[in-house]
Protein backbone atom coordinates (compact mmCIF):
# COMPACT_ATOMS: atom_id res chain seq x y z
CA UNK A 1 37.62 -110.50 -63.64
CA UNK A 2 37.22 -114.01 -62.28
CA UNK A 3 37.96 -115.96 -58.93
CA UNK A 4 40.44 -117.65 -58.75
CA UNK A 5 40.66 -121.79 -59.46
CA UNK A 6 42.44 -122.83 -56.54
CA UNK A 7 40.94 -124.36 -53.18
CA UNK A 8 40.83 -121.71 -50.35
CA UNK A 9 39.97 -123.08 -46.78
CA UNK A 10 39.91 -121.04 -43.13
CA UNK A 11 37.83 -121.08 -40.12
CA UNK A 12 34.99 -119.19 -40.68
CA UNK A 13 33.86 -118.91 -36.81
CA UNK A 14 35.71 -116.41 -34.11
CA UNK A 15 38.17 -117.50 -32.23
CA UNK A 16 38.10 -118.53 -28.59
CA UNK A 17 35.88 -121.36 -26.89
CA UNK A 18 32.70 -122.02 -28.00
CA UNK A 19 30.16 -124.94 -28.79
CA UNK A 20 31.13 -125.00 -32.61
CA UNK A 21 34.26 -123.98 -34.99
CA UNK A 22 33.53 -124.00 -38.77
CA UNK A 23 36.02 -124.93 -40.86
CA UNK A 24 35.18 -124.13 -44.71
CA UNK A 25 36.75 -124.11 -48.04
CA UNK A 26 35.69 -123.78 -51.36
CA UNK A 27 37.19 -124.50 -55.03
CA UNK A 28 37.09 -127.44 -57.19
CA UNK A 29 38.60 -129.82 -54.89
CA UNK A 30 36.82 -128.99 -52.14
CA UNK A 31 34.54 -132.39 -52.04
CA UNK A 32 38.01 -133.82 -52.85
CA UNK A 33 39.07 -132.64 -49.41
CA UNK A 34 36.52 -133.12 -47.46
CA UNK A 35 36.46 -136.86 -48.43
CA UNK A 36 40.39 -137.41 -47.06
CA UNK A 37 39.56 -135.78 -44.01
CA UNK A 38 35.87 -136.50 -42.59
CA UNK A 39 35.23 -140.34 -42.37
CA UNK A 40 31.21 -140.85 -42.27
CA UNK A 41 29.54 -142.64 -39.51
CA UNK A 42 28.39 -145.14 -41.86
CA UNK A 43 31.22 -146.34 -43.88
CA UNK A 44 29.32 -146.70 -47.10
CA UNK A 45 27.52 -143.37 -47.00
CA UNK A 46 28.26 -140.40 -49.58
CA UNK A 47 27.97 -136.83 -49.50
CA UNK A 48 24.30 -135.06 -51.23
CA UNK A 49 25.00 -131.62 -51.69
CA UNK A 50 23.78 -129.60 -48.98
CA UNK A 51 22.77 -132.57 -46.36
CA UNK A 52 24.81 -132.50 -43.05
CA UNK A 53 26.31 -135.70 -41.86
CA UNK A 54 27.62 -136.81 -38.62
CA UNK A 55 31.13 -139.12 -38.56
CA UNK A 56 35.06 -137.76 -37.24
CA UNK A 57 37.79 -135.84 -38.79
CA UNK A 58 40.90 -137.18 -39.47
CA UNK A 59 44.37 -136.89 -39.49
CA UNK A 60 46.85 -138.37 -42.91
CA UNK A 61 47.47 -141.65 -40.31
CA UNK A 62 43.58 -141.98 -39.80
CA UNK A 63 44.07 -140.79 -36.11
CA UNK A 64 40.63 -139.02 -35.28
CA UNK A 65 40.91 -135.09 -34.88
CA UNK A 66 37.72 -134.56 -33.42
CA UNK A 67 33.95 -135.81 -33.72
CA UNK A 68 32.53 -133.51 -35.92
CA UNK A 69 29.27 -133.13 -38.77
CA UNK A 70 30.26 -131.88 -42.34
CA UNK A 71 28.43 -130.30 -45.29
CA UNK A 72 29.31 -130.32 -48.96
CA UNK A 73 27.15 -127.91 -51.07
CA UNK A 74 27.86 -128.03 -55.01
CA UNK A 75 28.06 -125.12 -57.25
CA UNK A 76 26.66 -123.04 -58.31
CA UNK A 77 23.81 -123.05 -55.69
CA UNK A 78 26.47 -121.94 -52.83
CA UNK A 79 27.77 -118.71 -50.98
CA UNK A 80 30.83 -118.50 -53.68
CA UNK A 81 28.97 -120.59 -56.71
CA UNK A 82 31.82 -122.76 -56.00
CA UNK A 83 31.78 -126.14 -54.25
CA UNK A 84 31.91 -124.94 -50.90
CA UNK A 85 32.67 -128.22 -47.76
CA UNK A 86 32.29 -127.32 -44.11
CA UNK A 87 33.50 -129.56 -41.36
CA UNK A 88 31.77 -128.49 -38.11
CA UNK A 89 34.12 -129.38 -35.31
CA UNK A 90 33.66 -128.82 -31.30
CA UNK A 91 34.37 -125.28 -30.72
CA UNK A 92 38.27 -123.53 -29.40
CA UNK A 93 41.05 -123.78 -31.58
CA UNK A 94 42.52 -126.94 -31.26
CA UNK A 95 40.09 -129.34 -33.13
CA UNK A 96 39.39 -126.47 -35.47
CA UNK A 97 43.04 -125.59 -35.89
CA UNK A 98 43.89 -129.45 -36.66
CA UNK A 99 41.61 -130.04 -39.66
CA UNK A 100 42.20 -126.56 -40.94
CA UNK A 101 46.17 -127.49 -41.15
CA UNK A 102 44.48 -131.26 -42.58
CA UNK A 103 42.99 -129.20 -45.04
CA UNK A 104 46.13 -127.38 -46.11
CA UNK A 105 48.00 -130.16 -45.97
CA UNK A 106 45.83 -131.84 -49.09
CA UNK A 107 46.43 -128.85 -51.26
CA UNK A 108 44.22 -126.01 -49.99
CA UNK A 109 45.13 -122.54 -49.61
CA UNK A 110 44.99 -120.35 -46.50
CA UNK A 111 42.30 -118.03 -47.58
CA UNK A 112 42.85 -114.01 -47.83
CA UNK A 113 40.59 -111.73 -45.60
CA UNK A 114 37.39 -111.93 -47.22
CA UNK A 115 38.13 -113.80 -49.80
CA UNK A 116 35.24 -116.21 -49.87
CA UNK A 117 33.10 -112.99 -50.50
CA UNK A 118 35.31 -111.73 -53.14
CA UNK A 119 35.03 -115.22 -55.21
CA UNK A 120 30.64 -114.85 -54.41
CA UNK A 121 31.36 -111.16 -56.10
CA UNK A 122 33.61 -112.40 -58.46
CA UNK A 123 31.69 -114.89 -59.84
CA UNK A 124 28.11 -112.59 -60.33
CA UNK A 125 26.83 -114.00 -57.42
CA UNK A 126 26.66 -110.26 -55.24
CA UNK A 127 28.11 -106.70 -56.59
CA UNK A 128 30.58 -105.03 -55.07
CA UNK A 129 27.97 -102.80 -52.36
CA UNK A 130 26.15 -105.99 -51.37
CA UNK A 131 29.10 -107.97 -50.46
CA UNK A 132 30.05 -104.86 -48.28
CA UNK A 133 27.11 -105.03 -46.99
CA UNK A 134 28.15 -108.41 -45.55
CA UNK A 135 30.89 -107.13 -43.36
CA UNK A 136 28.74 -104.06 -41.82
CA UNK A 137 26.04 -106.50 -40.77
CA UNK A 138 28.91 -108.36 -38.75
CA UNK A 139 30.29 -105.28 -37.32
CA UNK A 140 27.02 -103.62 -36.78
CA UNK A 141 26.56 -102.00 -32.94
CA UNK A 142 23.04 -101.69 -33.35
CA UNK A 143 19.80 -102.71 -34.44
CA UNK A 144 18.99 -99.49 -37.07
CA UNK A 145 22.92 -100.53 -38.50
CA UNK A 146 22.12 -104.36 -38.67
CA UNK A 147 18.99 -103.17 -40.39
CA UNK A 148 20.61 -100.99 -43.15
CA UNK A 149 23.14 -103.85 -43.39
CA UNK A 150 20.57 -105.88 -44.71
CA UNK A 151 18.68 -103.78 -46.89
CA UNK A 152 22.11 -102.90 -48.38
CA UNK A 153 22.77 -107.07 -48.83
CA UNK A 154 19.18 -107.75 -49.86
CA UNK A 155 19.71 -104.90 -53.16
CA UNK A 156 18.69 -101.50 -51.65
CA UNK A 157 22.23 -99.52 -52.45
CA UNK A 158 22.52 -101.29 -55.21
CA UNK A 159 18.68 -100.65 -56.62
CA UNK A 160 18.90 -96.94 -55.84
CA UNK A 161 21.82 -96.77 -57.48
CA UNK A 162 20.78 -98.28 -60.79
CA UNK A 163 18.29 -96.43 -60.60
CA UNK A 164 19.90 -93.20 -60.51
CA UNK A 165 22.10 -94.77 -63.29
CA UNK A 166 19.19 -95.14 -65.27
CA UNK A 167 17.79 -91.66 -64.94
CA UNK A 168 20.59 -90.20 -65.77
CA UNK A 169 20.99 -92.51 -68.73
CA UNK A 170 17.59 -91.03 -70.36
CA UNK A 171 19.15 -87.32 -69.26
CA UNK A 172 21.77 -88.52 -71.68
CA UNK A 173 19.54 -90.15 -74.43
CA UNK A 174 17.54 -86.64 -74.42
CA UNK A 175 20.52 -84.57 -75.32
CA UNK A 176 22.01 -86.83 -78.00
CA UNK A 177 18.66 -86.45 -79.43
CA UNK A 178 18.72 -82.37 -78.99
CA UNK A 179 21.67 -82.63 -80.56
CA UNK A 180 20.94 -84.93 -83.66
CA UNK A 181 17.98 -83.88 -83.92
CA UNK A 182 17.42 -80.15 -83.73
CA UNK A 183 14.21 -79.62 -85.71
CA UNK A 184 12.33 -82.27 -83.34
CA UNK A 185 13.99 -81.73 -80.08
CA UNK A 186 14.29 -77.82 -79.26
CA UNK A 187 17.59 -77.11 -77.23
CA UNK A 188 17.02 -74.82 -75.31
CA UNK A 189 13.57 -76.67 -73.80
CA UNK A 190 15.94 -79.54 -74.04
CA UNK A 191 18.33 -77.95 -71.62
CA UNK A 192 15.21 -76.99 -69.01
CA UNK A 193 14.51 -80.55 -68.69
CA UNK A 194 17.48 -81.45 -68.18
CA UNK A 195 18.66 -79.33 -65.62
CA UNK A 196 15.44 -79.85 -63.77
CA UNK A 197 16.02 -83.55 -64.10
CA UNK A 198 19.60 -83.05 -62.66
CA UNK A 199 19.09 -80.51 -60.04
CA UNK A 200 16.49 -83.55 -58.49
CA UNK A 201 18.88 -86.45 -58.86
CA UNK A 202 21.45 -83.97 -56.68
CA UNK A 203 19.40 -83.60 -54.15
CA UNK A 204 18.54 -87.49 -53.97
CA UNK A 205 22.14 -88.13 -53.88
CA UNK A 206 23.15 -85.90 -50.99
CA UNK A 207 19.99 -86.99 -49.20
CA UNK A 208 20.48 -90.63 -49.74
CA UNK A 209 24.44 -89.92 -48.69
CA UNK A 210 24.24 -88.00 -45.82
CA UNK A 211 27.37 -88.13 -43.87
CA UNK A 212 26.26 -87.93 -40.37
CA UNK A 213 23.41 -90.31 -40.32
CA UNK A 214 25.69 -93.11 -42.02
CA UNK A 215 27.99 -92.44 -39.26
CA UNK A 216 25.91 -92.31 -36.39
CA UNK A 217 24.60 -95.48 -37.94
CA UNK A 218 27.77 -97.34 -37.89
CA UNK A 219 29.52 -95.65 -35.02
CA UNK A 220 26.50 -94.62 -32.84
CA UNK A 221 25.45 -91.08 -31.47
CA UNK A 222 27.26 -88.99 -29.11
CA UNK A 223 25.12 -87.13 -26.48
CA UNK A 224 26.98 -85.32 -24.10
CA UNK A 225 25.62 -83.33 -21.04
CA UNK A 226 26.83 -80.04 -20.04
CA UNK A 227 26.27 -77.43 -17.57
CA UNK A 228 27.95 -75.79 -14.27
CA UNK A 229 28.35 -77.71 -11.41
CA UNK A 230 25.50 -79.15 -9.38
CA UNK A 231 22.64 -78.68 -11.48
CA UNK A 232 22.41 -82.37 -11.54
CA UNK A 233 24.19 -83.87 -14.78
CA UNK A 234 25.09 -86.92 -13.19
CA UNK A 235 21.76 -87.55 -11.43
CA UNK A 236 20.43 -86.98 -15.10
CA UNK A 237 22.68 -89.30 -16.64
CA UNK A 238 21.80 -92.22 -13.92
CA UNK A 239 17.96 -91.55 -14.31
CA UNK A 240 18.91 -92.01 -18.56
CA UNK A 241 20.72 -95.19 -17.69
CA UNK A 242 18.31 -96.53 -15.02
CA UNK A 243 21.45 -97.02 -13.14
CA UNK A 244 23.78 -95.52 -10.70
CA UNK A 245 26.60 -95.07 -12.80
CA UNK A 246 27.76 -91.43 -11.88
CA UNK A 247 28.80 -90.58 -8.61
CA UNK A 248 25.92 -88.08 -7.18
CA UNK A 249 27.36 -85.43 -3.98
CA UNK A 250 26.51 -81.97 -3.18
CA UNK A 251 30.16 -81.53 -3.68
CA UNK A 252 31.05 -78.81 -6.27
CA UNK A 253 33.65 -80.42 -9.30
CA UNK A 254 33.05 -83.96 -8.33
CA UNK A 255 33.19 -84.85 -11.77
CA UNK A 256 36.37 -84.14 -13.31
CA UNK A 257 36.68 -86.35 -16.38
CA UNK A 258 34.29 -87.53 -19.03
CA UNK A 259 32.54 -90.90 -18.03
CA UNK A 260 30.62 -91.93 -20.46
CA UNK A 261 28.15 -95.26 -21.12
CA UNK A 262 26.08 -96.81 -23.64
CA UNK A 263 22.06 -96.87 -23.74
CA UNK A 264 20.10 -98.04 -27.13
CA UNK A 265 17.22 -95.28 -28.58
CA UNK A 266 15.51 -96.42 -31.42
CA UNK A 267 18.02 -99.03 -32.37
CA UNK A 268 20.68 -96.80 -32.46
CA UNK A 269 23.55 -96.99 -30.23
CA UNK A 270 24.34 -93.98 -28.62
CA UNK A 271 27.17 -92.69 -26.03
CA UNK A 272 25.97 -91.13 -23.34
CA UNK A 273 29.04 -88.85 -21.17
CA UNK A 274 28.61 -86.73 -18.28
CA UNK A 275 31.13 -84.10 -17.82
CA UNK A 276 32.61 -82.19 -15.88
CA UNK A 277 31.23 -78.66 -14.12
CA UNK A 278 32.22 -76.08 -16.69
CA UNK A 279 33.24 -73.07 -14.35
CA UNK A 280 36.75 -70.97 -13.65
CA UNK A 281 38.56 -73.01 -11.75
CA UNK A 282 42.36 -72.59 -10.00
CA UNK A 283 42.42 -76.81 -9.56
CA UNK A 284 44.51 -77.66 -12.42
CA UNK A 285 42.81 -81.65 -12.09
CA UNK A 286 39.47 -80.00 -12.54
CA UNK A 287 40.08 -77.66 -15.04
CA UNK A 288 41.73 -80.59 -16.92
CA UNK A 289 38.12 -81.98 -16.59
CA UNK A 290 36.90 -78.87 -17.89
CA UNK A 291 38.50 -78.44 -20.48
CA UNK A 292 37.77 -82.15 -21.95
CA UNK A 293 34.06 -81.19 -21.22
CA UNK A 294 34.32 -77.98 -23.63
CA UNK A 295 35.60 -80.43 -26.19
CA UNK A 296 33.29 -82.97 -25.78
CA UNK A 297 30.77 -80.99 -26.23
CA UNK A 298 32.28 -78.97 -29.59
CA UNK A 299 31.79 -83.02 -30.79
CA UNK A 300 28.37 -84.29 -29.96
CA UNK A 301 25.75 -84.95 -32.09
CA UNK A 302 22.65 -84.28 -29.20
CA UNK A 303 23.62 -81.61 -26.30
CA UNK A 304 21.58 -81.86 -23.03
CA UNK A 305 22.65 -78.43 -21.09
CA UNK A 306 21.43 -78.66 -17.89
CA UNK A 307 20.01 -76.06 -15.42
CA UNK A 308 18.75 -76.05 -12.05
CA UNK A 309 15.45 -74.24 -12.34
CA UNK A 310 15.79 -74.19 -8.05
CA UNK A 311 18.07 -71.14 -8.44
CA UNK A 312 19.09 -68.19 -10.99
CA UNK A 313 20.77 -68.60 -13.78
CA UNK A 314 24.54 -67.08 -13.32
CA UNK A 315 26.82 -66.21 -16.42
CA UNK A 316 28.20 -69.89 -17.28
CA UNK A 317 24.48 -70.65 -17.51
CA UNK A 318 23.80 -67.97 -19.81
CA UNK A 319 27.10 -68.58 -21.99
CA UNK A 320 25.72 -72.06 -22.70
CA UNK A 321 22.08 -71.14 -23.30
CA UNK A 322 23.12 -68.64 -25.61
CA UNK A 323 25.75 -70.91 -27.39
CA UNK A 324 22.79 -73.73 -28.40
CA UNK A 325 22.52 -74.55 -31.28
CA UNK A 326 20.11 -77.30 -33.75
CA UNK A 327 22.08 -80.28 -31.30
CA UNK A 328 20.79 -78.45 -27.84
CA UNK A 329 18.03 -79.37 -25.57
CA UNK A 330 17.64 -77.32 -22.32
CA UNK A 331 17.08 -79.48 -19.86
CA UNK A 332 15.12 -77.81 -16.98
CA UNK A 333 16.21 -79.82 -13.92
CA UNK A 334 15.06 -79.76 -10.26
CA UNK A 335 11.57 -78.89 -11.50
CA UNK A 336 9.97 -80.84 -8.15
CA UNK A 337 11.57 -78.14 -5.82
CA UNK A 338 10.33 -73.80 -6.01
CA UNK A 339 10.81 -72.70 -9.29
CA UNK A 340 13.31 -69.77 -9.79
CA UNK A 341 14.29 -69.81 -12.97
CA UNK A 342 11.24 -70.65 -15.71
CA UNK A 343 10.95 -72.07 -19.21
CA UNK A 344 9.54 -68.97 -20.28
CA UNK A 345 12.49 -66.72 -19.34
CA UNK A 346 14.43 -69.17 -21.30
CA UNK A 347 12.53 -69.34 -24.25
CA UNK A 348 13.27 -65.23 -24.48
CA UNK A 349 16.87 -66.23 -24.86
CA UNK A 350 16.61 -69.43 -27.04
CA UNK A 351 15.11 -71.13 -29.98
CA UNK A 352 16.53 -74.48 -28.82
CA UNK A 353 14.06 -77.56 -27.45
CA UNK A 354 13.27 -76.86 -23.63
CA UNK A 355 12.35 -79.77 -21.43
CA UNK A 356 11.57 -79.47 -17.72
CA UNK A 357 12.22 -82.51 -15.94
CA UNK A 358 13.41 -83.72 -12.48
CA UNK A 359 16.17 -86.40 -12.23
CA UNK A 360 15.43 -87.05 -8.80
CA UNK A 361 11.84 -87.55 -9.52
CA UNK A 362 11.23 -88.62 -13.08
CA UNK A 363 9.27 -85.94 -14.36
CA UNK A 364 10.00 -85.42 -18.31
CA UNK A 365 12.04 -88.33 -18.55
CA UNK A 366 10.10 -90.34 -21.03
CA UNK A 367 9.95 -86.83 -23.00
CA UNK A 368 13.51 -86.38 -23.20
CA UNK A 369 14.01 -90.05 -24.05
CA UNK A 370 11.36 -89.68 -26.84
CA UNK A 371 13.05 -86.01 -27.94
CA UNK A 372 16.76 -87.94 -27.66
CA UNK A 373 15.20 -90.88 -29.80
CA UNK A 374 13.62 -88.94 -32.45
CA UNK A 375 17.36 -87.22 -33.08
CA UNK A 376 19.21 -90.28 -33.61
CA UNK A 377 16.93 -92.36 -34.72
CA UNK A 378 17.42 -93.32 -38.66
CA UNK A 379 13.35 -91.37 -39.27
CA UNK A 380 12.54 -92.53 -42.59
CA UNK A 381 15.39 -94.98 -43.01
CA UNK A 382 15.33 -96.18 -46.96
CA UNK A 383 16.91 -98.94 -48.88
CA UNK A 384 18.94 -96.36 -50.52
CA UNK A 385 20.24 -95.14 -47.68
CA UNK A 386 24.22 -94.79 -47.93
CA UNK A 387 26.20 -96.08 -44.77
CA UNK A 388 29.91 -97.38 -46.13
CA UNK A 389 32.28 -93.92 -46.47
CA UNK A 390 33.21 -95.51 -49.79
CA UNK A 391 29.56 -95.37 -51.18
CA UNK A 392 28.79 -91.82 -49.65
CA UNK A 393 32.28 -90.04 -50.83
CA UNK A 394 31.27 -91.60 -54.37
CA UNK A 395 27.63 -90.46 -54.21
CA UNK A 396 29.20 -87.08 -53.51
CA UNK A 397 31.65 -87.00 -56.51
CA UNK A 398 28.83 -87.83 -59.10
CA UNK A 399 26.64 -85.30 -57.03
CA UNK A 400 29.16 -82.81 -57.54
CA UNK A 401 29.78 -83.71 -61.39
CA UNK A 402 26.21 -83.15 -62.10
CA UNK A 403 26.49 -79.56 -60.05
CA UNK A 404 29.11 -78.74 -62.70
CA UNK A 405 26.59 -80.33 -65.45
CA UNK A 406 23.94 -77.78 -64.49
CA UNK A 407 26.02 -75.20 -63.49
CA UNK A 408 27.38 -75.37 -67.57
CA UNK A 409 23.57 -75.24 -68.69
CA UNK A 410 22.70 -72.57 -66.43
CA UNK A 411 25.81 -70.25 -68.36
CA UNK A 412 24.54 -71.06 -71.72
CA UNK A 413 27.31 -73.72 -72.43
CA UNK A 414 26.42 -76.41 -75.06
CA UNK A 415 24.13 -79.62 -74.15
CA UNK A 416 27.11 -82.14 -75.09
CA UNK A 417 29.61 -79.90 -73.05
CA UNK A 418 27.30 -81.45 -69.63
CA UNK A 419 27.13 -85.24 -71.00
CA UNK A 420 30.72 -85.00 -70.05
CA UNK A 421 30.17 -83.96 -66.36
CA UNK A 422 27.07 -86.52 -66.42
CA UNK A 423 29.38 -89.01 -67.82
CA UNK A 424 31.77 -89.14 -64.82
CA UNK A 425 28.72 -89.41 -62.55
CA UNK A 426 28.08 -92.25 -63.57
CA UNK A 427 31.27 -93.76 -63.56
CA UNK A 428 31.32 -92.96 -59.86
CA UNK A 429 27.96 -94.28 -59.51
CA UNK A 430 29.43 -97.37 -61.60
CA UNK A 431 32.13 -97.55 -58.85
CA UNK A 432 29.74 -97.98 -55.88
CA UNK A 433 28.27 -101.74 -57.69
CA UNK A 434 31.56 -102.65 -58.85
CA UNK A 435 30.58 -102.73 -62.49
CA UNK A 436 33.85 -99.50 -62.83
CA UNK A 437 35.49 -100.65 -60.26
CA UNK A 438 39.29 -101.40 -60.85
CA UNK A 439 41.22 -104.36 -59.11
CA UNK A 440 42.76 -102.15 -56.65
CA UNK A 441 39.73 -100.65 -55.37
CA UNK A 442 38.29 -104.25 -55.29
CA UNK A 443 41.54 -105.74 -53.23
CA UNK A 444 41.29 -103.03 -51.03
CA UNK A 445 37.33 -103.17 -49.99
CA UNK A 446 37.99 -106.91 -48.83
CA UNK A 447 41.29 -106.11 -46.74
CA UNK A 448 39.03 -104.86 -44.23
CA UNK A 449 37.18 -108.22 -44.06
CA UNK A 450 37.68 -111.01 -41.43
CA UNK A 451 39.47 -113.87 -42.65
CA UNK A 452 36.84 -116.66 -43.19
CA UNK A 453 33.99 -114.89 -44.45
């Protein structure tokens, strides 16, 4: 499959006012273009490939469109390995907007949603996971996303793929030779090798695809704090945020919905809510509140339940000690006042992380920051690491082909009965680059990209 001939143009910067608005095409008669619309500074002065040069769009009478510096870069050392012209125009839309239609008016077409990175995959310039890779580093919310972004653009998905690929390829290359071969290659050693060789590419795949840290990656984390009323969840929250962001009383309820803000730990982006009291209540408002707070907290990834170590635990404190899980901390609050309640009669009813602190204070802030850090935080991020929902559910199929591959060795079945099942891994696996990839699947990954890029 190859790009297409024709000229596409659009305007490659996001709308609204700004200093500078982009406009860029690319195709064969993209120098073409560029010459009818952008009049140099100094009449007699051409275009070198990849030198900017100042001078003023124009309109088909000549009328200027805007002052403005253009580029013209000549295949095939460019984004699409096209010739690829950029007029750089004062940013808004107008000036923009005016050359762009200039542009279209000389034969250009309006480019498709990412279909200047289709033509760079199109034409062997990227694969298919590194020009994804392009649109999560522009939609990335935090630094650990923009960094797996560009791990995933600079060949990391793509390498650890391939490289699975070529494992499996030698699993392959070992059976044939089991099979053709059955005086020099014993099978049933054969078969021990392989399903040892498997059984460790499965559990590279599932690590390398885990679903929840690719999402908290792209999305963020979800940390939610829970816990009856006045125990101090909002006072927690604004000592998180270094902010006074929830309303603090000695009020009972006075939090009835779930407010929720954004801090960054460890370059991840994570939502921080408070909620509200969770208690029997007969105010339908509040137990509205309630009610959202149960939820919110069936949801989160991190679970700070809060108790006031000032006074005994009652039986909504108990319900939610004993409900933590792996996602609870116990956070200890009101530690700077007479203890009542201690870590150590907690740590009778619960394996989960206990952290006494003070919100009023500070005490054990910087530890819970550090604990909340070290649970969303990408530890031991990798190139290989999987973020895109496409790449993970793939990684999964092939994972799950070679479970059926070693479950068929395991059961005495024939050596060429798993090439099959190892086979269709690595079609999936093919599917993830692009190499197996049909049109469809192609069209479809650059829908979701923003027109001009």
């Amino acid at each position: 499959m190859k790009a297409e001939i024709d000229t596409i143009a659009a305007i490659a910067t996001a709308s609204g006012a700004g200093g500078i608005a982009i406009v860029r095409l690319s195709g064969d008669r993209a120098e073409d273009i560029l010459n009818k619309i952008f009049i140099p500074a100094k009449p007699r002065e051409s275009f070198s490939s990849h030198r900017l040069m100042y001078g003023r769009a124009v309109g088909e009478g000549g009328e200027a469109l805007d002052e403005a510096m253009a580029v013209l870069m000549r295949a095939p050392n460019t984004y699409t390995r096209e010739d690829v012209a950029e007029i750089h125009c004062h940013g808004g839309g107008a000036a923009a907007g005016a050359v762009l239609n200039r542009a279209l008016q000389l034969g250009a077409r309006m480019a498709a949603p990412g279909e200047f990175t289709k033509r760079a995959f199109l034409n062997g310039r990227i694969d298919l996971a590194r020009a994804e890779a392009v649109m999560q580093l522009i939609g990335a919310t935090g630094e650990a996303a923009a960094r797996a972004s560009m791990r995933q653009l600079e060949g990391g998905v793509s390498g650890f793929v391939r490289g699975i690929a070529q494992r499996l390829t030698g699993v392959l290359a070992l059976i044939e030779a089991s099979t053709d071969f059955p005086d020099e290659v014993e099978e049933e050693a054969a078969a021990a090798e392989v399903a040892a060789a498997l059984d460790g590419i499965i559990d590279e795949l599932r690590e390398h695809g885990d679903a929840r840290r690719a999402r908290v990656l792209r999305e963020g984390a979800s940390i939610v704090l829970a816990g009856r009323p006045n125990v101090g969840k909002s006072s927690l929250m604004n000592a998180l945020l270094q902010q006074e962001r929830a309303i603090v009383t000695d009020i009972p309820g006075t939090t009835r919905d779930v407010l929720t803000e954004r801090l960054s730990l460890g370059g991840v982006v994570a939502e921080l809510s408070d909620t509200a009291g969770q208690r029997g209540t007969d105010d339908p408002i509040e137990r509205i509140g309630v009610d959202r707070a149960r939820r919110a907290v069936e949801a989160a990834d991190v679970v700070l339940v809060v108790l006031d170590a000032a006074s005994e635990l009652d039986e909504s404190d108990a319900q939610l000690v004993k409900k933590a899980d792996e996602r609870a901390i116990i956070c200890l609050n009101k530690s700077d006042l007479p203890p009542v309640l201690s870590a150590q009669e907690l740590r009778n009813m619960t394996g989960a992380k206990i952290i006494e602190i003070s919100a009023q204070t500070g005490r054990g802030i910087s530890e819970l920051i550090d604990e909340l850090t070290r649970r969303v935080a990408m530890d031991g991020e990798s190139d290989g690491l999987l973020v895109a929902r496409r790449h993970i559910e793939l990684a999964q199929a092939a994972a799950d082909s070679l479970g059926r591959a070693v479950g068929a060795i395991r059961v005495g079945m024939p050596l060429d009965t798993a090439a099959i099942d190892i086979r269709e891994a690595l079609e999936r696996l093919g599917e993830i680059t692009g190499e197996n990839a049909t049109e469809a699947v192609i069209d479809r990954v650059f829908a979701d990209f923003c027109v001009g890029k």
